[in-house]
PDB file of N, CA and C in Angstrom:
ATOM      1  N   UNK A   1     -14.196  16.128   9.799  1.00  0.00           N
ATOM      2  CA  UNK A   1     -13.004  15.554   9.177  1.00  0.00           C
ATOM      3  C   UNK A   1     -13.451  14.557   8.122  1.00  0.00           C
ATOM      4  N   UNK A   2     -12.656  14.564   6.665  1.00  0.00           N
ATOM      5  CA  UNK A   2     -12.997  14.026   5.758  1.00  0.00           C
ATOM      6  C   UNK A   2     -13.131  12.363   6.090  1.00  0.00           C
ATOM      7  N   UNK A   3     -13.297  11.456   5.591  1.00  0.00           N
ATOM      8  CA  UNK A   3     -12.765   9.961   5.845  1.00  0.00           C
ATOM      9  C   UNK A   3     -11.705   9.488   5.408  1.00  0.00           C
ATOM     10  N   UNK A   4     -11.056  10.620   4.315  1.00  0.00           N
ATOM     11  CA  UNK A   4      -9.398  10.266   3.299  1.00  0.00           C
ATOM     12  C   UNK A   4      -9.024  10.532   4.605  1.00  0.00           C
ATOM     13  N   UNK A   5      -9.025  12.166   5.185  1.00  0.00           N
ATOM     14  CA  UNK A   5      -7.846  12.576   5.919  1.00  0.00           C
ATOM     15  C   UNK A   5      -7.915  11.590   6.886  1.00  0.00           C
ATOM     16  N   UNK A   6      -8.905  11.217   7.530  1.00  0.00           N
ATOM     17  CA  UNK A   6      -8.962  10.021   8.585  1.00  0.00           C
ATOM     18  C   UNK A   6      -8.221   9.001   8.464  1.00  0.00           C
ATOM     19  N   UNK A   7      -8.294   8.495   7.426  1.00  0.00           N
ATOM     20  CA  UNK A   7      -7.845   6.812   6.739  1.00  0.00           C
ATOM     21  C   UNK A   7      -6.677   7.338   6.600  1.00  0.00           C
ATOM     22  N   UNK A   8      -5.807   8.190   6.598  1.00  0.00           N
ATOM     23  CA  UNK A   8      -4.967   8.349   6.008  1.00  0.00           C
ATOM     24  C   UNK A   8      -4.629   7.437   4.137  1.00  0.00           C
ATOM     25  N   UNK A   9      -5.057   8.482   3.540  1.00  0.00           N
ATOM     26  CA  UNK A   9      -4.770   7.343   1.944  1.00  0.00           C
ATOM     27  C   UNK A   9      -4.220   8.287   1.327  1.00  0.00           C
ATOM     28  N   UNK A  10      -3.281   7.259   0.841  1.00  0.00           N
ATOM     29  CA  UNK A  10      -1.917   7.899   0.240  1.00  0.00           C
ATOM     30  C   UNK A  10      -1.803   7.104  -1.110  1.00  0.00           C
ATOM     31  N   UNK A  11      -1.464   7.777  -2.237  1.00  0.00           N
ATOM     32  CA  UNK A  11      -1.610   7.776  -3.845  1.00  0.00           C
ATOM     33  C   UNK A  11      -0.672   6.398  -3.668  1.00  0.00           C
ATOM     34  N   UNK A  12      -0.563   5.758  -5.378  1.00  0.00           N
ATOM     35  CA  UNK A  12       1.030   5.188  -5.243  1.00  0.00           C
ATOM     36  C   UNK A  12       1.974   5.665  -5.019  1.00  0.00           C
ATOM     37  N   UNK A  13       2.367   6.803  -5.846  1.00  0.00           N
ATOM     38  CA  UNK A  13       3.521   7.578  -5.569  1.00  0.00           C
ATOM     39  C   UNK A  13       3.661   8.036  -4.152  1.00  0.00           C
ATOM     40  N   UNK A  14       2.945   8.463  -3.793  1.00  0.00           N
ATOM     41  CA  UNK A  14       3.032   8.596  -1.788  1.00  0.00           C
ATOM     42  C   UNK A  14       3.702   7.548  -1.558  1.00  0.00           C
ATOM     43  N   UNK A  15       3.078   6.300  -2.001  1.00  0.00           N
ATOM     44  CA  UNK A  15       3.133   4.995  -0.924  1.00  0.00           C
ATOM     45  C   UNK A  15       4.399   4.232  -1.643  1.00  0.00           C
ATOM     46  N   UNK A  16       5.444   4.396  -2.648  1.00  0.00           N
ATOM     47  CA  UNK A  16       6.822   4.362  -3.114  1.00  0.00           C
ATOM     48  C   UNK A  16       7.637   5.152  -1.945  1.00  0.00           C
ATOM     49  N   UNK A  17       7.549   6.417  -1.950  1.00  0.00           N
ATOM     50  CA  UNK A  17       8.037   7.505  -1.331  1.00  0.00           C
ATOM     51  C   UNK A  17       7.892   7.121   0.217  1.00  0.00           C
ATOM     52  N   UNK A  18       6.715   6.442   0.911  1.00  0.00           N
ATOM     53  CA  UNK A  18       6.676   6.622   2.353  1.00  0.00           C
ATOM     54  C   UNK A  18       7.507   5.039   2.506  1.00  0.00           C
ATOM     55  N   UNK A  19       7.189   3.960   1.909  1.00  0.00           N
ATOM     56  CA  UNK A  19       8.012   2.455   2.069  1.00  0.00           C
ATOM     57  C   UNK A  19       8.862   2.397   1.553  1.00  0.00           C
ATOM     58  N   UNK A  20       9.408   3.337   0.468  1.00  0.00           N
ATOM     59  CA  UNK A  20      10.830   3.165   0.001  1.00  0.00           C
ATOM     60  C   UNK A  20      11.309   2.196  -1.351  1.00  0.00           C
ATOM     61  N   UNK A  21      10.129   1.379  -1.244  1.00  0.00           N
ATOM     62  CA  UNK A  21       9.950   0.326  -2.572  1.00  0.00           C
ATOM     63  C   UNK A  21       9.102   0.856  -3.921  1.00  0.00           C
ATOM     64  N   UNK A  22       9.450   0.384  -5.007  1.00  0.00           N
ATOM     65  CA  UNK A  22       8.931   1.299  -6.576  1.00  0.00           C
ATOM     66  C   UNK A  22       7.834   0.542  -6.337  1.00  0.00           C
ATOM     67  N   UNK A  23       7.176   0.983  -7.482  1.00  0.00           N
ATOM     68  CA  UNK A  23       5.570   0.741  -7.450  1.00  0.00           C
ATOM     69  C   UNK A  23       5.050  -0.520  -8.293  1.00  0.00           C
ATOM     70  N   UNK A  24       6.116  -1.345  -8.522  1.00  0.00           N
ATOM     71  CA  UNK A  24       6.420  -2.440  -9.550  1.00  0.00           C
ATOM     72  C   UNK A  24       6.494  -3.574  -8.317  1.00  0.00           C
ATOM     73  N   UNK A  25       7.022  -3.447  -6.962  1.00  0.00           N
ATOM     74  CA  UNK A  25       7.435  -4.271  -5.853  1.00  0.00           C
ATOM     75  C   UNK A  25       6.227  -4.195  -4.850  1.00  0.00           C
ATOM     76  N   UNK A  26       5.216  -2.658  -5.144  1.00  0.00           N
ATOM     77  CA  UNK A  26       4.121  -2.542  -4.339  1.00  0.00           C
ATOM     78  C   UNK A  26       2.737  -3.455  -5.060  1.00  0.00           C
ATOM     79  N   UNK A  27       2.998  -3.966  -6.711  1.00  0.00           N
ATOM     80  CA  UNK A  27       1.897  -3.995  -7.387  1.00  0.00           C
ATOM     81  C   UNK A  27       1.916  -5.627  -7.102  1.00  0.00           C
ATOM     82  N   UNK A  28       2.996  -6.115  -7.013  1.00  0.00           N
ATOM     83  CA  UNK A  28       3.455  -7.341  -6.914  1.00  0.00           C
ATOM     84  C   UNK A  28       2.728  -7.840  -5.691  1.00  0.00           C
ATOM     85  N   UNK A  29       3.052  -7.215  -4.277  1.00  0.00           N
ATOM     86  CA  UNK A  29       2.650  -7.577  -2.774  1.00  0.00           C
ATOM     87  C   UNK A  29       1.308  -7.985  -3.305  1.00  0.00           C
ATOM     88  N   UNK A  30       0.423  -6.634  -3.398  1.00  0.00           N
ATOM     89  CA  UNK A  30      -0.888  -6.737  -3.869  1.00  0.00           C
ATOM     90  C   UNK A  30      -1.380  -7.642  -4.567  1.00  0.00           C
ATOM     91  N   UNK A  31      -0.471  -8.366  -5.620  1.00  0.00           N
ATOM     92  CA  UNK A  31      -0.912  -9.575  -6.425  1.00  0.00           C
ATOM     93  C   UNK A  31      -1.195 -10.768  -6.176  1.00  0.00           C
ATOM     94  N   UNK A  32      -0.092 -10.650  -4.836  1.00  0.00           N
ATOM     95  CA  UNK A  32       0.352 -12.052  -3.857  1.00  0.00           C
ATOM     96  C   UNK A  32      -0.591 -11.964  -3.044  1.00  0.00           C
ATOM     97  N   UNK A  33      -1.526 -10.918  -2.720  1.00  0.00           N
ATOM     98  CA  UNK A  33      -2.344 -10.786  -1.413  1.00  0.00           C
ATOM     99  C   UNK A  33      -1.446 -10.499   0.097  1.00  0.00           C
ATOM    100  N   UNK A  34      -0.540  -9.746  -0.377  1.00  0.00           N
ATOM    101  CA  UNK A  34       0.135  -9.248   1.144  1.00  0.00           C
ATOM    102  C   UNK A  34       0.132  -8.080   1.481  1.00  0.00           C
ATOM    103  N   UNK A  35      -0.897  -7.084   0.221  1.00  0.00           N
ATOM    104  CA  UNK A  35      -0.952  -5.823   0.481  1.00  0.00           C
ATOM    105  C   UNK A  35      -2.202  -5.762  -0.016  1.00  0.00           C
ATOM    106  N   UNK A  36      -3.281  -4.760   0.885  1.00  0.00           N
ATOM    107  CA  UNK A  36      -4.411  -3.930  -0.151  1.00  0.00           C
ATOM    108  C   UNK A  36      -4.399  -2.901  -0.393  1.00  0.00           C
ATOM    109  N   UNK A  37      -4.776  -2.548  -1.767  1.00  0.00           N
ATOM    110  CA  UNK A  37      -5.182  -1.225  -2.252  1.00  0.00           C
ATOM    111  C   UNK A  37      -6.507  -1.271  -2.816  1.00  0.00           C
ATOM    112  N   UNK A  38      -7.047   0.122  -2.633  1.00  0.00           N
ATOM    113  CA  UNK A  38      -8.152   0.460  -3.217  1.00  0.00           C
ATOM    114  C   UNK A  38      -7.755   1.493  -4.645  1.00  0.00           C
ATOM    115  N   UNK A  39      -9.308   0.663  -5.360  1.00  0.00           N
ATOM    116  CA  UNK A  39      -9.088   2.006  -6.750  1.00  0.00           C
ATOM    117  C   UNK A  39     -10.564   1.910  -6.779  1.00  0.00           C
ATOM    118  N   UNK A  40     -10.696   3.682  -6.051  1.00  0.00           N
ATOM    119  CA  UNK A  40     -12.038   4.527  -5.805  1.00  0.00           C
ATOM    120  C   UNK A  40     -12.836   4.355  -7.277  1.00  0.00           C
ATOM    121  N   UNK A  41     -14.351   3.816  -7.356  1.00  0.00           N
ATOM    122  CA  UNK A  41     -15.001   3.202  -8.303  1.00  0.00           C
ATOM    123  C   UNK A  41     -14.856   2.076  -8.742  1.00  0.00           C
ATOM    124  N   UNK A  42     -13.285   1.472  -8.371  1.00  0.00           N
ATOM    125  CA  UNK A  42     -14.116  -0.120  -8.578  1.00  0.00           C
ATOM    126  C   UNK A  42     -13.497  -0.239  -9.940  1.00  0.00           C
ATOM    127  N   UNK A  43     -13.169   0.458 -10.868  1.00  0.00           N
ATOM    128  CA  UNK A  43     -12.420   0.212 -12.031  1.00  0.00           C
ATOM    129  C   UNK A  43     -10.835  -0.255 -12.112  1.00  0.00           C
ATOM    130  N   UNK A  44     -10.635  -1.378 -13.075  1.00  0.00           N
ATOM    131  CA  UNK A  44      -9.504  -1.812 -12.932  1.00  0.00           C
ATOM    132  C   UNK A  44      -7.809  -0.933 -13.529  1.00  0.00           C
ATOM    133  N   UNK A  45      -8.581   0.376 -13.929  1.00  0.00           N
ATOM    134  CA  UNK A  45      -8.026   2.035 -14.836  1.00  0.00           C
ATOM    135  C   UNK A  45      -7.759   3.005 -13.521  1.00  0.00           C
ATOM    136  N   UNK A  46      -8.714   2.853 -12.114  1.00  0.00           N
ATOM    137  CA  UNK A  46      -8.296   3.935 -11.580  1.00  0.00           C
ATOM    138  C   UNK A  46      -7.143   3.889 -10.736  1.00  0.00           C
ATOM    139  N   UNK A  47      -6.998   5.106 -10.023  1.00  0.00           N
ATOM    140  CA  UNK A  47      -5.313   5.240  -9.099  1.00  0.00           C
ATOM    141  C   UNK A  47      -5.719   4.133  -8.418  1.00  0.00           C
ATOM    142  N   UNK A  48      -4.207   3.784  -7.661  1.00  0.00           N
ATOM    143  CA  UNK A  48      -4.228   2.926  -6.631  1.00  0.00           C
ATOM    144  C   UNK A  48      -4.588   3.950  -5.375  1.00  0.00           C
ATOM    145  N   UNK A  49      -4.632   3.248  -4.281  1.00  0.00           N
ATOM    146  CA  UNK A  49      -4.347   3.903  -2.952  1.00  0.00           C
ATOM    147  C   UNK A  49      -4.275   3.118  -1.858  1.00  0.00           C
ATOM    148  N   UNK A  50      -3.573   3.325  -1.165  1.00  0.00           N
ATOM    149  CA  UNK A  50      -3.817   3.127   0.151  1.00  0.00           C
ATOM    150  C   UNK A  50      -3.954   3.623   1.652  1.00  0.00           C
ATOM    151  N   UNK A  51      -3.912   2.780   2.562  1.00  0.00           N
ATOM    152  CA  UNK A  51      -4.070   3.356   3.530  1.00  0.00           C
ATOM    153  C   UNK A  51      -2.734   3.049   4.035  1.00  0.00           C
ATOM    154  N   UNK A  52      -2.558   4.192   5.081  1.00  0.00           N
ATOM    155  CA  UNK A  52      -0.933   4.693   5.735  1.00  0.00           C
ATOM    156  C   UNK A  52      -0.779   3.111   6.545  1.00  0.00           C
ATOM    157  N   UNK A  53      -1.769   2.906   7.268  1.00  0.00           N
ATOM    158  CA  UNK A  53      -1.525   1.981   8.689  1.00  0.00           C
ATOM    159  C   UNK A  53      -1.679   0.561   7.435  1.00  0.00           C
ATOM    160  N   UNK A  54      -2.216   0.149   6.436  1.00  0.00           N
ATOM    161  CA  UNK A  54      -2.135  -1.240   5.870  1.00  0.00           C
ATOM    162  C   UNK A  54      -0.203  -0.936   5.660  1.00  0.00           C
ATOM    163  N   UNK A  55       0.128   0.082   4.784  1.00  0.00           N
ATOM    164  CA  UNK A  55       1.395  -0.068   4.334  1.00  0.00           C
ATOM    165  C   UNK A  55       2.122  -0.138   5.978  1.00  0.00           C
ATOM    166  N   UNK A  56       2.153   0.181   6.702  1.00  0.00           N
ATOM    167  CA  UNK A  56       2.537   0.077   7.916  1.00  0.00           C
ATOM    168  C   UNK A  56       3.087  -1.495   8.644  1.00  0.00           C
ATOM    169  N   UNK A  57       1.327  -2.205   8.236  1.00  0.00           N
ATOM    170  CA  UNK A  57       1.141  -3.434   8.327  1.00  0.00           C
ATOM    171  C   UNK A  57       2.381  -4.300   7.345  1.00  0.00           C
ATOM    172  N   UNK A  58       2.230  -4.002   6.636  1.00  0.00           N
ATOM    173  CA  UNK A  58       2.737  -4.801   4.881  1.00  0.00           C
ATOM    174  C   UNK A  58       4.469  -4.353   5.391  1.00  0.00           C
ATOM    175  N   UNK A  59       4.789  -3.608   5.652  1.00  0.00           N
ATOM    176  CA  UNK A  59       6.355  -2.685   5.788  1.00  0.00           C
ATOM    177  C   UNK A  59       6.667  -4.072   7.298  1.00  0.00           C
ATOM    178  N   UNK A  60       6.053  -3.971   8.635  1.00  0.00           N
ATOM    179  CA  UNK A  60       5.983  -4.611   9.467  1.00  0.00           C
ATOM    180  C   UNK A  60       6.426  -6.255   9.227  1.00  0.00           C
ATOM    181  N   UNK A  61       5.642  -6.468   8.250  1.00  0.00           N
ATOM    182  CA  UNK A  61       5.455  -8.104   7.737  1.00  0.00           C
ATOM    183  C   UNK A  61       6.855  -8.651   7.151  1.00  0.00           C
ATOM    184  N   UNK A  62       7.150  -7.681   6.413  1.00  0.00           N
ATOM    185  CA  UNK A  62       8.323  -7.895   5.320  1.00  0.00           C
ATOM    186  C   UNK A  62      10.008  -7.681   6.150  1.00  0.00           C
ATOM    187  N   UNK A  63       9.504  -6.873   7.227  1.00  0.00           N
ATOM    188  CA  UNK A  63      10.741  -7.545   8.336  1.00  0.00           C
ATOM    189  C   UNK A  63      11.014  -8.098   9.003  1.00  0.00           C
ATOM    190  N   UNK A  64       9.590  -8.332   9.686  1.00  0.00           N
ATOM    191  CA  UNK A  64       9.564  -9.981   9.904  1.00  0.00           C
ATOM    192  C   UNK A  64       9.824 -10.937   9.232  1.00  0.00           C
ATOM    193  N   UNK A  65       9.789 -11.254   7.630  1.00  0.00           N
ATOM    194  CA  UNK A  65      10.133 -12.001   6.973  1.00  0.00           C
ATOM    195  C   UNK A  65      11.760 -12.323   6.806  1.00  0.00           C
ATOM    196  N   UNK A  66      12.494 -11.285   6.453  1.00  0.00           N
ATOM    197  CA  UNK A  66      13.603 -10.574   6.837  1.00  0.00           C
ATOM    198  C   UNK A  66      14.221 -11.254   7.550  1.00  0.00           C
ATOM    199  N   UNK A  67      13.836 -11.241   8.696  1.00  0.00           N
ATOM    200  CA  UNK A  67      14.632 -11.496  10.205  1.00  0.00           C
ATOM    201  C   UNK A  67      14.672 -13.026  10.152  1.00  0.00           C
ATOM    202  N   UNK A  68      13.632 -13.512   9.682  1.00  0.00           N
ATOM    203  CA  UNK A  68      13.394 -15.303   9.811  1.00  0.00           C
ATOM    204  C   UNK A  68      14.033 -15.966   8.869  1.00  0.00           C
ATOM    205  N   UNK A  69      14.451 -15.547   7.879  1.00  0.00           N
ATOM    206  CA  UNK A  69      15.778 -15.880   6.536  1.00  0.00           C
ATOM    207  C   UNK A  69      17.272 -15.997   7.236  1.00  0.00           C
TER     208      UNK A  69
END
């Protein structure tokens, strides 16, 4: 088994589509440090990605936040 299929890593567009939020609200988390993504090589040009269980994490967090408002 590959280590993608393992990790489960999912494009941006996956990761809009699986949390429901545009990729403008995902780039943001990431900016703030409440989300990671990887971009395979290390260049600040390549795709994003992530992993299923961080967005999981990050999705988790933000209703907790939610609930405490």
């Amino acid at each position: 088994m590959s280590l993608a299929r393992k990790r489960q890593m999912l494009s941006i567009e996956q990761a809009e589509e699986y949390t429901g939020y545009s990729d403008l609200i995902i780039k943001r988390a990431i900016k703030r440090g409440e989300l990671k993504g990887e971009r395979p090589g290390g260049s600040k040009f390549a795709r994003l990605y992530f992993e299923q269980a961080e967005l999981d994490r990050w999705l988790a967090a933000i209703e907790v936040d939610a609930e405490a408002q």
